[in-house]
PDB file of N, CA and C in Angstrom:
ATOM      1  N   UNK A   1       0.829  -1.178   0.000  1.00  0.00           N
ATOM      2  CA  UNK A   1       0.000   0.000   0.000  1.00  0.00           C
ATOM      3  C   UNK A   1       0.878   1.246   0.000  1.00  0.00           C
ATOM      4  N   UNK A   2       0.163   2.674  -1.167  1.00  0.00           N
ATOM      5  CA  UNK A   2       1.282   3.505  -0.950  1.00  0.00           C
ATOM      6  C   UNK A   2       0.906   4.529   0.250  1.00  0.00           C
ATOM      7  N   UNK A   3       1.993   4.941   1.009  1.00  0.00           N
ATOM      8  CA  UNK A   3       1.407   5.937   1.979  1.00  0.00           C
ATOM      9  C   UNK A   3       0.652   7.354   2.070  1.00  0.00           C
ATOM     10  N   UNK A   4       0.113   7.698   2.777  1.00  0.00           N
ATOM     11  CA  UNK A   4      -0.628   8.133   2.247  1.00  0.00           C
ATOM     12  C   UNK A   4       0.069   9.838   2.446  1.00  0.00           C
ATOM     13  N   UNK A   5       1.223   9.874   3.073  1.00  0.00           N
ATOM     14  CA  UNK A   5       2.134  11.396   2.482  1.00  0.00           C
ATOM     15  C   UNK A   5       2.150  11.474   0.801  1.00  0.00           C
ATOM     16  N   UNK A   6       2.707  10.129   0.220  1.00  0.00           N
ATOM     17  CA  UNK A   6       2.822   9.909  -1.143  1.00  0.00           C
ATOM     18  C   UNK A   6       1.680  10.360  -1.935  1.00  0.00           C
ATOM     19  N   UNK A   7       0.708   9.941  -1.161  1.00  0.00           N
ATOM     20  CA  UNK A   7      -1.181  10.004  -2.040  1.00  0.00           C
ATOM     21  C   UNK A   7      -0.940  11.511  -2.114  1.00  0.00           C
ATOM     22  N   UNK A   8      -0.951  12.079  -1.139  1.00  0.00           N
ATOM     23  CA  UNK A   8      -1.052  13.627  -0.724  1.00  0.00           C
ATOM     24  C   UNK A   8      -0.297  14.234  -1.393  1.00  0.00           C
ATOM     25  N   UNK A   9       1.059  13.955  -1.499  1.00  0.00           N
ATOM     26  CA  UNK A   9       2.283  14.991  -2.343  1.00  0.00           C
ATOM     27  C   UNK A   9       1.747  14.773  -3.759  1.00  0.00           C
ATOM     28  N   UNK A  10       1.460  13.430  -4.221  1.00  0.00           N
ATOM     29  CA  UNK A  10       1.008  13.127  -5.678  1.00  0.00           C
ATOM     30  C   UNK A  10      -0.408  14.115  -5.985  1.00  0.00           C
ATOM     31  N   UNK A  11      -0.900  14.400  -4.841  1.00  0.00           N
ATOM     32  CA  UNK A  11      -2.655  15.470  -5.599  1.00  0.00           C
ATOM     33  C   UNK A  11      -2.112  16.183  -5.169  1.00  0.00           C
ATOM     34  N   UNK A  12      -1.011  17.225  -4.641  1.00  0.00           N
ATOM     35  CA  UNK A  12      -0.731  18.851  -4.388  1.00  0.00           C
ATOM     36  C   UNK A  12      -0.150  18.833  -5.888  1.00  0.00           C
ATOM     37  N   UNK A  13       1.020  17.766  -6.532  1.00  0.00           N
ATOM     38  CA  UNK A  13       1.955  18.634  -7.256  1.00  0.00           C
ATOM     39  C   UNK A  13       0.550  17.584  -9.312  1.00  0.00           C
ATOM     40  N   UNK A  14      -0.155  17.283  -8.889  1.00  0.00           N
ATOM     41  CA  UNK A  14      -1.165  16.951  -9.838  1.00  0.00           C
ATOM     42  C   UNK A  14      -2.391  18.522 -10.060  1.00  0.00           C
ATOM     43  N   UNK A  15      -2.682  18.902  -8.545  1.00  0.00           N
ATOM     44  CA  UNK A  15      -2.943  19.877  -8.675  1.00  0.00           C
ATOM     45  C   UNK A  15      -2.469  21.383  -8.919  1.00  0.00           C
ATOM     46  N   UNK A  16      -1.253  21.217  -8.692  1.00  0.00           N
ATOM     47  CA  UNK A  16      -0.333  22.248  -9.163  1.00  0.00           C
ATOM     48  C   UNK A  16      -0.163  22.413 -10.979  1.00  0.00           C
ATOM     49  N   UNK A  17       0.112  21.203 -11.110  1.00  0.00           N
ATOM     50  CA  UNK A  17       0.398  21.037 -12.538  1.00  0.00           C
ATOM     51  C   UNK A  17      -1.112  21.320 -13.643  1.00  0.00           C
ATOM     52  N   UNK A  18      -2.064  20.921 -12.789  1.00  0.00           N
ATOM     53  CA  UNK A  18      -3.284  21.813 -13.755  1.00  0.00           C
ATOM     54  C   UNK A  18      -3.422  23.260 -13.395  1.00  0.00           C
ATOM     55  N   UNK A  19      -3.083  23.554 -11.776  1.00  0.00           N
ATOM     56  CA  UNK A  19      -3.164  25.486 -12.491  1.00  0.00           C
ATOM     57  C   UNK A  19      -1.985  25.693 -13.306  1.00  0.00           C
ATOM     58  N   UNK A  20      -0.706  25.010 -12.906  1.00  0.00           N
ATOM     59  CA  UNK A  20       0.226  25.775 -14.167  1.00  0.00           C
ATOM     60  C   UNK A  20      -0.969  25.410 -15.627  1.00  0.00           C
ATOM     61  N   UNK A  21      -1.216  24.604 -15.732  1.00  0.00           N
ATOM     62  CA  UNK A  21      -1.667  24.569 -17.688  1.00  0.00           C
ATOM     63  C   UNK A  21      -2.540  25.394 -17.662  1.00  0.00           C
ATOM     64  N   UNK A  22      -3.485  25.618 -16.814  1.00  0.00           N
ATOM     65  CA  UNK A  22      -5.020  26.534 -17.207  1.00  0.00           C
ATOM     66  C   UNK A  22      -3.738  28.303 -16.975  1.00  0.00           C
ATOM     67  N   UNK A  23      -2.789  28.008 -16.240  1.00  0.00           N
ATOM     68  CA  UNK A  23      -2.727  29.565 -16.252  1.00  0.00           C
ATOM     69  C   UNK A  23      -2.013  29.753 -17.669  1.00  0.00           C
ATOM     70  N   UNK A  24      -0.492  28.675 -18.071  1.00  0.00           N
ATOM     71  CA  UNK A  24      -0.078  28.786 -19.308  1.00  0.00           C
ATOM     72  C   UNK A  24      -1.699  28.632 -20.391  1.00  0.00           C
ATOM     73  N   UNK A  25      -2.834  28.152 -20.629  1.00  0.00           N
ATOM     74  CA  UNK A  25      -3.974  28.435 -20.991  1.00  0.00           C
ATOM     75  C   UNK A  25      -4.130  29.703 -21.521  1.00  0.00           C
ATOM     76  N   UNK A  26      -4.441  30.476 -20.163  1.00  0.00           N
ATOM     77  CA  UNK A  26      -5.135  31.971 -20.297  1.00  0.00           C
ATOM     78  C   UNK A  26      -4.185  32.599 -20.972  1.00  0.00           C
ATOM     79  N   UNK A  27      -2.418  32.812 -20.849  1.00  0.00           N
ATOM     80  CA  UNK A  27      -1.295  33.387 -21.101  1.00  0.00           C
ATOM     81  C   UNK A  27      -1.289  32.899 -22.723  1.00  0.00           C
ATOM     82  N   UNK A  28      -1.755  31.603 -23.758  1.00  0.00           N
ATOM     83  CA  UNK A  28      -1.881  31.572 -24.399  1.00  0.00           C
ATOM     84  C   UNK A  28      -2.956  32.376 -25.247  1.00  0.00           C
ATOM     85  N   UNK A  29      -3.946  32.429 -24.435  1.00  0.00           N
ATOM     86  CA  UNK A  29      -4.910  33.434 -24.794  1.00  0.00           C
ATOM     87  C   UNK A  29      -4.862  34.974 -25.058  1.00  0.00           C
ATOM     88  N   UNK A  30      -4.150  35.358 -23.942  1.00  0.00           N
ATOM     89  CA  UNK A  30      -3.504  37.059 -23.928  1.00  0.00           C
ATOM     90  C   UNK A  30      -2.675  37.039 -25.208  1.00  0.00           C
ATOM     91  N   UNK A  31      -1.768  35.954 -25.115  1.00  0.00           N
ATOM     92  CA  UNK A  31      -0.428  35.974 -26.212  1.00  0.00           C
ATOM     93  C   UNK A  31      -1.244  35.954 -27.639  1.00  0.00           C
ATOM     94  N   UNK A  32      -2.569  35.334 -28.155  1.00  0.00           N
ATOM     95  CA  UNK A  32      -3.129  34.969 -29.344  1.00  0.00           C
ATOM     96  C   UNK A  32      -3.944  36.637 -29.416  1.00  0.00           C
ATOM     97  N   UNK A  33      -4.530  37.120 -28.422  1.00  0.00           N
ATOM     98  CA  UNK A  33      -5.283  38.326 -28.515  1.00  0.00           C
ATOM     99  C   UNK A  33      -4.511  39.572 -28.843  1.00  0.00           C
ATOM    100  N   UNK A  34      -3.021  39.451 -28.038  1.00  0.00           N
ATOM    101  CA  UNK A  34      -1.966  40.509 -28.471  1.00  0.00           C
ATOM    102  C   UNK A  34      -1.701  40.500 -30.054  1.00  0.00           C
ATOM    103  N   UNK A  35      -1.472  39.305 -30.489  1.00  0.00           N
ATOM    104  CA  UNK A  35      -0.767  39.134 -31.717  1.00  0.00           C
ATOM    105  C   UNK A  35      -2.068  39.443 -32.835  1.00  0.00           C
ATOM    106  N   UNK A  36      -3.534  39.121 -32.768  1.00  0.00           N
ATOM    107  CA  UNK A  36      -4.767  39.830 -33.289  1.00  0.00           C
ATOM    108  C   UNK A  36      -4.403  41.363 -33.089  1.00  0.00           C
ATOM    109  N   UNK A  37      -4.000  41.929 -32.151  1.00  0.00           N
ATOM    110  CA  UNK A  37      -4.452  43.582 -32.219  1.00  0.00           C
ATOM    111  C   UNK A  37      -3.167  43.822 -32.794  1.00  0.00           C
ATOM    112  N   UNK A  38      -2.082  42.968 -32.904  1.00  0.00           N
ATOM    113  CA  UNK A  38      -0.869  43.738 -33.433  1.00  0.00           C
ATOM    114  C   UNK A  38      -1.183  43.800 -35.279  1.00  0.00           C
ATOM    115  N   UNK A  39      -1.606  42.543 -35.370  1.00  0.00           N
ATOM    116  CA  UNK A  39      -2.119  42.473 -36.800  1.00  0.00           C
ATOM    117  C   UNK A  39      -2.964  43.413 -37.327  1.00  0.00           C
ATOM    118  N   UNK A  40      -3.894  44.069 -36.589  1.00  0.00           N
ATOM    119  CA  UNK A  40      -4.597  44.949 -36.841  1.00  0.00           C
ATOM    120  C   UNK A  40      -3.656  46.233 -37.292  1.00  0.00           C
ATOM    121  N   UNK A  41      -3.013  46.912 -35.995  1.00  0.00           N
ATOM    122  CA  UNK A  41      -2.507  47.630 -36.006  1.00  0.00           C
ATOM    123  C   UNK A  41      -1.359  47.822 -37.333  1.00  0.00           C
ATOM    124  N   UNK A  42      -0.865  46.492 -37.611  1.00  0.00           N
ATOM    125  CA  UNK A  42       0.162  46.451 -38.426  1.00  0.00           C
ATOM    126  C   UNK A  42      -0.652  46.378 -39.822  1.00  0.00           C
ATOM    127  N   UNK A  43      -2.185  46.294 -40.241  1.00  0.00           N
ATOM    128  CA  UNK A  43      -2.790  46.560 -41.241  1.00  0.00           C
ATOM    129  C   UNK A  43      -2.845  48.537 -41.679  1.00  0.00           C
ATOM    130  N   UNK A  44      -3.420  48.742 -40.244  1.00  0.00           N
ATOM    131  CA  UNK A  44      -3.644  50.420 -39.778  1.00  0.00           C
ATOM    132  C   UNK A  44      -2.306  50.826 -40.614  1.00  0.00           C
ATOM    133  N   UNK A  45      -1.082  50.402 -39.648  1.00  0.00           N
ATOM    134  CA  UNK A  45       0.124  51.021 -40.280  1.00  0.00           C
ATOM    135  C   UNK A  45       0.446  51.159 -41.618  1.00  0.00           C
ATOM    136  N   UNK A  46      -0.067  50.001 -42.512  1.00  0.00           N
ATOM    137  CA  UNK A  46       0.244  49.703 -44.054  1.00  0.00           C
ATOM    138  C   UNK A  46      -0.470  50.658 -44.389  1.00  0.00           C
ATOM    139  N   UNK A  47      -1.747  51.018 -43.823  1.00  0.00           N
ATOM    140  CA  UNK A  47      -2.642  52.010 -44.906  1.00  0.00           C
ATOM    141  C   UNK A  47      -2.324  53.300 -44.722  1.00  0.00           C
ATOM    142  N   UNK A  48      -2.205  53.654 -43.700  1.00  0.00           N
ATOM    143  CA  UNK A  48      -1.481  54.647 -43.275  1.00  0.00           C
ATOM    144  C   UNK A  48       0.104  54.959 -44.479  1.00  0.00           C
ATOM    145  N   UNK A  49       0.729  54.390 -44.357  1.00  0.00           N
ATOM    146  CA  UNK A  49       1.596  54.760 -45.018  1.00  0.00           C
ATOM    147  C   UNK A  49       1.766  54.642 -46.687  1.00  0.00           C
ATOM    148  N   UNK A  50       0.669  53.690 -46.767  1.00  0.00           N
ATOM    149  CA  UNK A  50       0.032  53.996 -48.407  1.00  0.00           C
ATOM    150  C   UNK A  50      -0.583  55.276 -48.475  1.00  0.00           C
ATOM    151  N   UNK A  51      -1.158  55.760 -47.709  1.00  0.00           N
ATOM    152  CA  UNK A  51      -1.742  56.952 -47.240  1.00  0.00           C
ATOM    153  C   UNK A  51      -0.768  58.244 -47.501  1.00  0.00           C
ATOM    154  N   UNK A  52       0.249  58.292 -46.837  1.00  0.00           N
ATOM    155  CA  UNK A  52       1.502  59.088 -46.906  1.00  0.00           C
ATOM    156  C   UNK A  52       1.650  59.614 -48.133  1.00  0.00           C
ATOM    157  N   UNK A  53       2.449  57.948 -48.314  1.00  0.00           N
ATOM    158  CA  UNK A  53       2.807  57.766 -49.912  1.00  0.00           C
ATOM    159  C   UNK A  53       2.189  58.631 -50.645  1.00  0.00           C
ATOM    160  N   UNK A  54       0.785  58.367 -51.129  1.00  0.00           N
ATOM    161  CA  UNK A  54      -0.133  59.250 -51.754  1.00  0.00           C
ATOM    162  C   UNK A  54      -0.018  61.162 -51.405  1.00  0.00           C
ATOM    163  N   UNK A  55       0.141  61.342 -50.033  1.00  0.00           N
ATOM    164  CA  UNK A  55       0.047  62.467 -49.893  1.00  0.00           C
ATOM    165  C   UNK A  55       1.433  63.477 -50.370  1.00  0.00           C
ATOM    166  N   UNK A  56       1.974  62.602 -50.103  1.00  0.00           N
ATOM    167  CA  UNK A  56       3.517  63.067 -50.314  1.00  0.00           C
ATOM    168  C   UNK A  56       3.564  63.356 -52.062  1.00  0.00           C
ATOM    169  N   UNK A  57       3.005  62.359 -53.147  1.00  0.00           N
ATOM    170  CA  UNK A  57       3.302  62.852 -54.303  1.00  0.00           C
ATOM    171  C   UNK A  57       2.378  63.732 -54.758  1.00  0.00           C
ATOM    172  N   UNK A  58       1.163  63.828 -54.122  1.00  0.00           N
ATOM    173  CA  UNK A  58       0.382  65.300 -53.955  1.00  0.00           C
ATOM    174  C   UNK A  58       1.067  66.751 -53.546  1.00  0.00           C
ATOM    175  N   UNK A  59       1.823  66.168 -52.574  1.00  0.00           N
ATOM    176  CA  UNK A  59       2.488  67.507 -52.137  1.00  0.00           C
ATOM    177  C   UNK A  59       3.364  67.821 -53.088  1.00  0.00           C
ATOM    178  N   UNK A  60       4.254  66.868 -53.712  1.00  0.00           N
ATOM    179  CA  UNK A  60       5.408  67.011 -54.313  1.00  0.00           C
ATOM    180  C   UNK A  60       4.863  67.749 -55.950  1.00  0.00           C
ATOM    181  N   UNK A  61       3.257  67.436 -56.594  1.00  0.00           N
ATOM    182  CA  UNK A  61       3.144  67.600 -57.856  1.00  0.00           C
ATOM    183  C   UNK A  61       2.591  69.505 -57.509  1.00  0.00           C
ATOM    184  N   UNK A  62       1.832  69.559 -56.013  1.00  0.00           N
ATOM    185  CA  UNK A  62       1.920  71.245 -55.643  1.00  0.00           C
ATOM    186  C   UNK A  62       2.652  71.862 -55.780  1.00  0.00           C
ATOM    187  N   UNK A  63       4.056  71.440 -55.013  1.00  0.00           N
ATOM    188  CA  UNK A  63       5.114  72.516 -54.979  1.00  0.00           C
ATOM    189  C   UNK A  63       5.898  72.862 -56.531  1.00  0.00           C
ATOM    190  N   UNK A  64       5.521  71.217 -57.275  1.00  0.00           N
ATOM    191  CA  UNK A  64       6.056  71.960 -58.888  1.00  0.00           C
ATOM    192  C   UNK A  64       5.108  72.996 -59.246  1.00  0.00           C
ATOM    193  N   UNK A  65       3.782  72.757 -58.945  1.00  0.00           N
ATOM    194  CA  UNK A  65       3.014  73.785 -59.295  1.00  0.00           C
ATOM    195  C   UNK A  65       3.372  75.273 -59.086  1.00  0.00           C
ATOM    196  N   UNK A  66       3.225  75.058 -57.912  1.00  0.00           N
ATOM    197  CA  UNK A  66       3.576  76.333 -57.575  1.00  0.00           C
ATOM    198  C   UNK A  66       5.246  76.948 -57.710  1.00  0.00           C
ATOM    199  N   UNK A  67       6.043  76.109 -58.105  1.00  0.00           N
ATOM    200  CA  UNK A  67       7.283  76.724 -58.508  1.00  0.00           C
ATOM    201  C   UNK A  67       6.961  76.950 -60.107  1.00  0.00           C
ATOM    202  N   UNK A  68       6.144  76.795 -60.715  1.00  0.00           N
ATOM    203  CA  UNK A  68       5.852  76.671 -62.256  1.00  0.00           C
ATOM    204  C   UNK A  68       4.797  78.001 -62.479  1.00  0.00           C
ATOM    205  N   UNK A  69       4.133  78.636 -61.394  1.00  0.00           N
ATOM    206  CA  UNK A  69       3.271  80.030 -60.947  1.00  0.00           C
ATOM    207  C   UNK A  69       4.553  80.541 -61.121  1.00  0.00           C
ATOM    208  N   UNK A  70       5.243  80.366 -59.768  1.00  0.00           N
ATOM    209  CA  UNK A  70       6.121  81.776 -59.473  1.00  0.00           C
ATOM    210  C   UNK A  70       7.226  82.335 -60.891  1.00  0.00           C
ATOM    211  N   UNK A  71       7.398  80.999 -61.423  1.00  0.00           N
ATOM    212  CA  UNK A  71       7.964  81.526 -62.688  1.00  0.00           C
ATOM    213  C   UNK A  71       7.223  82.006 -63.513  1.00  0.00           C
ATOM    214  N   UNK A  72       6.565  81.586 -63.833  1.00  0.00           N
ATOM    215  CA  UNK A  72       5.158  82.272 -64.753  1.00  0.00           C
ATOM    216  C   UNK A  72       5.017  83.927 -64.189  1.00  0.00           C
ATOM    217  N   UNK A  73       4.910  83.768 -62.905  1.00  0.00           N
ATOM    218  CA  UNK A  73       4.560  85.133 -62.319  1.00  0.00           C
ATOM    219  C   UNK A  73       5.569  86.673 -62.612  1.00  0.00           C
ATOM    220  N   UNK A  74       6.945  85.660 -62.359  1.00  0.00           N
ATOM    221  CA  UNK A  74       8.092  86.301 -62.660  1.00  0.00           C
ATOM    222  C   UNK A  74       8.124  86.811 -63.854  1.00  0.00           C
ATOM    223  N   UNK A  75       8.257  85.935 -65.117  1.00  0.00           N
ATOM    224  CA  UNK A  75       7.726  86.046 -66.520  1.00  0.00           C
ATOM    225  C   UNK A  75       7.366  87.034 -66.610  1.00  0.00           C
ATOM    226  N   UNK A  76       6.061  86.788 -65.938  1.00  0.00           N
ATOM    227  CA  UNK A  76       4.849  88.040 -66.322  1.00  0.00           C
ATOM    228  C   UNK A  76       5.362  89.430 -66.062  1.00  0.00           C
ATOM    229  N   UNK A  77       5.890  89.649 -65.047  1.00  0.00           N
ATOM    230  CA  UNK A  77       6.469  91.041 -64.371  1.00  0.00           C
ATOM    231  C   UNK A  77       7.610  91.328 -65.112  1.00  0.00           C
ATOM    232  N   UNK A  78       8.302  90.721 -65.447  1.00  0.00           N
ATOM    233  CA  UNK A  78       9.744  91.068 -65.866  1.00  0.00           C
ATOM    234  C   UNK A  78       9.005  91.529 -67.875  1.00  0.00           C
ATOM    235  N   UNK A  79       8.091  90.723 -68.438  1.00  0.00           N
ATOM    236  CA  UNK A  79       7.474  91.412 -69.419  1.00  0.00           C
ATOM    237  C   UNK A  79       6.955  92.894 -69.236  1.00  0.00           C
ATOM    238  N   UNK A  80       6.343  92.925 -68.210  1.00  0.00           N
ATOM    239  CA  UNK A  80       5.581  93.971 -68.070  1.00  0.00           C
ATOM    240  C   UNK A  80       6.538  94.836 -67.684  1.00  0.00           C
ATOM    241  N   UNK A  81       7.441  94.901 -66.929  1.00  0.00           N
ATOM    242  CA  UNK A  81       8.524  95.936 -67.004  1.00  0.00           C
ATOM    243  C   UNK A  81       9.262  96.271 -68.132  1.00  0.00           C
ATOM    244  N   UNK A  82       9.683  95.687 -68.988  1.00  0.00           N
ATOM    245  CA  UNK A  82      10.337  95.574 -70.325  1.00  0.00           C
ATOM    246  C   UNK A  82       9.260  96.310 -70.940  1.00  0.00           C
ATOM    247  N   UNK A  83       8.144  96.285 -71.188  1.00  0.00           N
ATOM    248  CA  UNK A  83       6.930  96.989 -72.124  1.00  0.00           C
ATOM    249  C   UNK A  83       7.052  98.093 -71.508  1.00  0.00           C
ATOM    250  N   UNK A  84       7.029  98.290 -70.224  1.00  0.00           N
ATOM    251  CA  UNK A  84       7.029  99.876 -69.466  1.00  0.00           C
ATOM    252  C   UNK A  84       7.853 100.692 -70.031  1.00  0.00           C
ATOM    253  N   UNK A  85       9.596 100.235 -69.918  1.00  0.00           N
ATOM    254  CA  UNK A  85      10.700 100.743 -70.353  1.00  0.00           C
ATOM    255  C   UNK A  85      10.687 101.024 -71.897  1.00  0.00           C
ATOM    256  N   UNK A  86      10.199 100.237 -72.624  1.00  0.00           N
ATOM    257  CA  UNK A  86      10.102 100.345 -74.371  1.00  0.00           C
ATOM    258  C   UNK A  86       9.236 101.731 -74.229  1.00  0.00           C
ATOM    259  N   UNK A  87       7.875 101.557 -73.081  1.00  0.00           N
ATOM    260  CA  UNK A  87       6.829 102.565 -73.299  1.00  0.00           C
ATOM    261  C   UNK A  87       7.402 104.226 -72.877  1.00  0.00           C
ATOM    262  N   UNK A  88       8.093 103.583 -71.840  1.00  0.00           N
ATOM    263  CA  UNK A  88       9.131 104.939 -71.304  1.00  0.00           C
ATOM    264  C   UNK A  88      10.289 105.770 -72.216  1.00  0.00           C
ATOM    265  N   UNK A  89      10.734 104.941 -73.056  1.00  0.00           N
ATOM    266  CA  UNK A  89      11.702 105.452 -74.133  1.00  0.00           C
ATOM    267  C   UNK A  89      11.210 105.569 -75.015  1.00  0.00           C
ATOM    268  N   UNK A  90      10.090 105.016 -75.912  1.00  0.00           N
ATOM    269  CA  UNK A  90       9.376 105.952 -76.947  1.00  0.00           C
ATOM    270  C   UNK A  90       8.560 107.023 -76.675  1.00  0.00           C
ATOM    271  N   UNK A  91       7.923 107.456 -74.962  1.00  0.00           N
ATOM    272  CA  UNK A  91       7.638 108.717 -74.560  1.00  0.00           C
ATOM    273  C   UNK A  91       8.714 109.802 -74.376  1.00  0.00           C
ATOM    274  N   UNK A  92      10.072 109.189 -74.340  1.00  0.00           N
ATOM    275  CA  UNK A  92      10.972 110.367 -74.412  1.00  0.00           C
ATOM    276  C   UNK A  92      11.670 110.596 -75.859  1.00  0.00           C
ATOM    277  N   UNK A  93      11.312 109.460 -76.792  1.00  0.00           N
ATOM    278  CA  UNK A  93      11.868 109.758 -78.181  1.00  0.00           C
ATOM    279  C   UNK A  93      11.087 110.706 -78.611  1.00  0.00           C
ATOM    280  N   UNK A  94       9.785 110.276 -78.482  1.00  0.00           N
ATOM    281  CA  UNK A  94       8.980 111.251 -78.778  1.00  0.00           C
ATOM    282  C   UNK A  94       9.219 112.958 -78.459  1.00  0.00           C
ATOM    283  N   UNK A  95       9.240 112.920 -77.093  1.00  0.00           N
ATOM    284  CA  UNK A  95       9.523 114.443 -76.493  1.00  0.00           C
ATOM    285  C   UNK A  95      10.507 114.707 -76.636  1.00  0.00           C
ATOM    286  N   UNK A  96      11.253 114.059 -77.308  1.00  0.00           N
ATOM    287  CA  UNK A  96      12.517 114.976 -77.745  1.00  0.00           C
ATOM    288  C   UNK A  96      12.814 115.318 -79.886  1.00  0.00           C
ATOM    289  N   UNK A  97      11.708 114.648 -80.046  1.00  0.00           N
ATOM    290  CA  UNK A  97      10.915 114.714 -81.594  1.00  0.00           C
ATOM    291  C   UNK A  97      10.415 116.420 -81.088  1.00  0.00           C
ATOM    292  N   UNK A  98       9.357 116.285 -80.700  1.00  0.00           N
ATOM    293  CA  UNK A  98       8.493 117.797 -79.713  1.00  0.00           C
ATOM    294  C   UNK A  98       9.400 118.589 -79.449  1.00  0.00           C
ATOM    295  N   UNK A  99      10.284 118.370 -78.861  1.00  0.00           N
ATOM    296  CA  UNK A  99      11.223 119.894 -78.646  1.00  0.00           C
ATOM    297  C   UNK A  99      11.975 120.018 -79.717  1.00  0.00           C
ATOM    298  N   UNK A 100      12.890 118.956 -80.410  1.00  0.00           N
ATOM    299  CA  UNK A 100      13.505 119.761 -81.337  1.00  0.00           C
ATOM    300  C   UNK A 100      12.610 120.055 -82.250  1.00  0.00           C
ATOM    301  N   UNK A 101      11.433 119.421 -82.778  1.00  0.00           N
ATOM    302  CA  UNK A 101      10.304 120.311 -83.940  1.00  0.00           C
ATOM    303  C   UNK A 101      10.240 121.789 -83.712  1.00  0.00           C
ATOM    304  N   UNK A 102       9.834 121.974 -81.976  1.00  0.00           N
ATOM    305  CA  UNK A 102      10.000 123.125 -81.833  1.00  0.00           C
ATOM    306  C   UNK A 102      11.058 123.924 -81.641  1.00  0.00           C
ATOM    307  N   UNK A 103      11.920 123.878 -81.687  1.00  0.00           N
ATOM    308  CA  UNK A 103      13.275 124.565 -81.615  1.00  0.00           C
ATOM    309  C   UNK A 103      13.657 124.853 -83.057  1.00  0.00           C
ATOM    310  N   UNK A 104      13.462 123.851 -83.943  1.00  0.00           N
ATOM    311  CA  UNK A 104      13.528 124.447 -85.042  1.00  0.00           C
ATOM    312  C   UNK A 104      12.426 125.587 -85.813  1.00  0.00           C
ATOM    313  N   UNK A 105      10.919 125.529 -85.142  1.00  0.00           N
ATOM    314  CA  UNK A 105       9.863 126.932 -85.617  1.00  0.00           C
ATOM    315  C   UNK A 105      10.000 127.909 -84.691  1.00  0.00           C
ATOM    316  N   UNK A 106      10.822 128.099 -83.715  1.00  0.00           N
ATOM    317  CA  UNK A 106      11.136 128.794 -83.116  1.00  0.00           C
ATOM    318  C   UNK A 106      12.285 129.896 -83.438  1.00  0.00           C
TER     319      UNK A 106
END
């Protein structure tokens, strides 16, 4: 017959050994639920940065834009000054047509 310390030590470390599994259990559970929200998250992240992606060559086709204005703009002004100056020197070719006409009926 086995004694019955033996009976006893055999159901503490029998009962020990099922909370270790039900707790490694639950810890499998946390560990499977972590790795679901990381997956998630790590979907979030992909779109997100497809997301970027996209915004970034938006930004990038603006700023040609707008460097493709400011030259244009420039253009424009630096014409319009040039027409001023042409307009400014045929108002003084002129006035000096006007005075010598008159300097000579004078």
């Amino acid at each position: 017959m086995v004694p019955l310390t033996t009976l006893s030590l055999s159901a503490k470390v029998s009962h020990q050994l099922i909370a270790n599994i039900e707790m490694i259990n639950a810890e499998k559970a946390k560990t499977s639920k972590a790795i679901e929200e990381a997956q998630g998250y790590k979907a979030k992240v992909s779109h997100l940065l497809t997301e970027v992606g996209c915004l970034q060559e938006m930004l990038q086709r603006e700023e040609r834009t707008s460097a493709d204005l400011r030259m244009a703009l420039t253009l424009e002004e630096r014409r319009k000054e040039v027409k001023a100056n042409s307009i400014e020197k045929k108002r003084r070719a002129a006035e000096e047509v006007v005075s010598s006409f008159k300097s000579l009926e004078g």
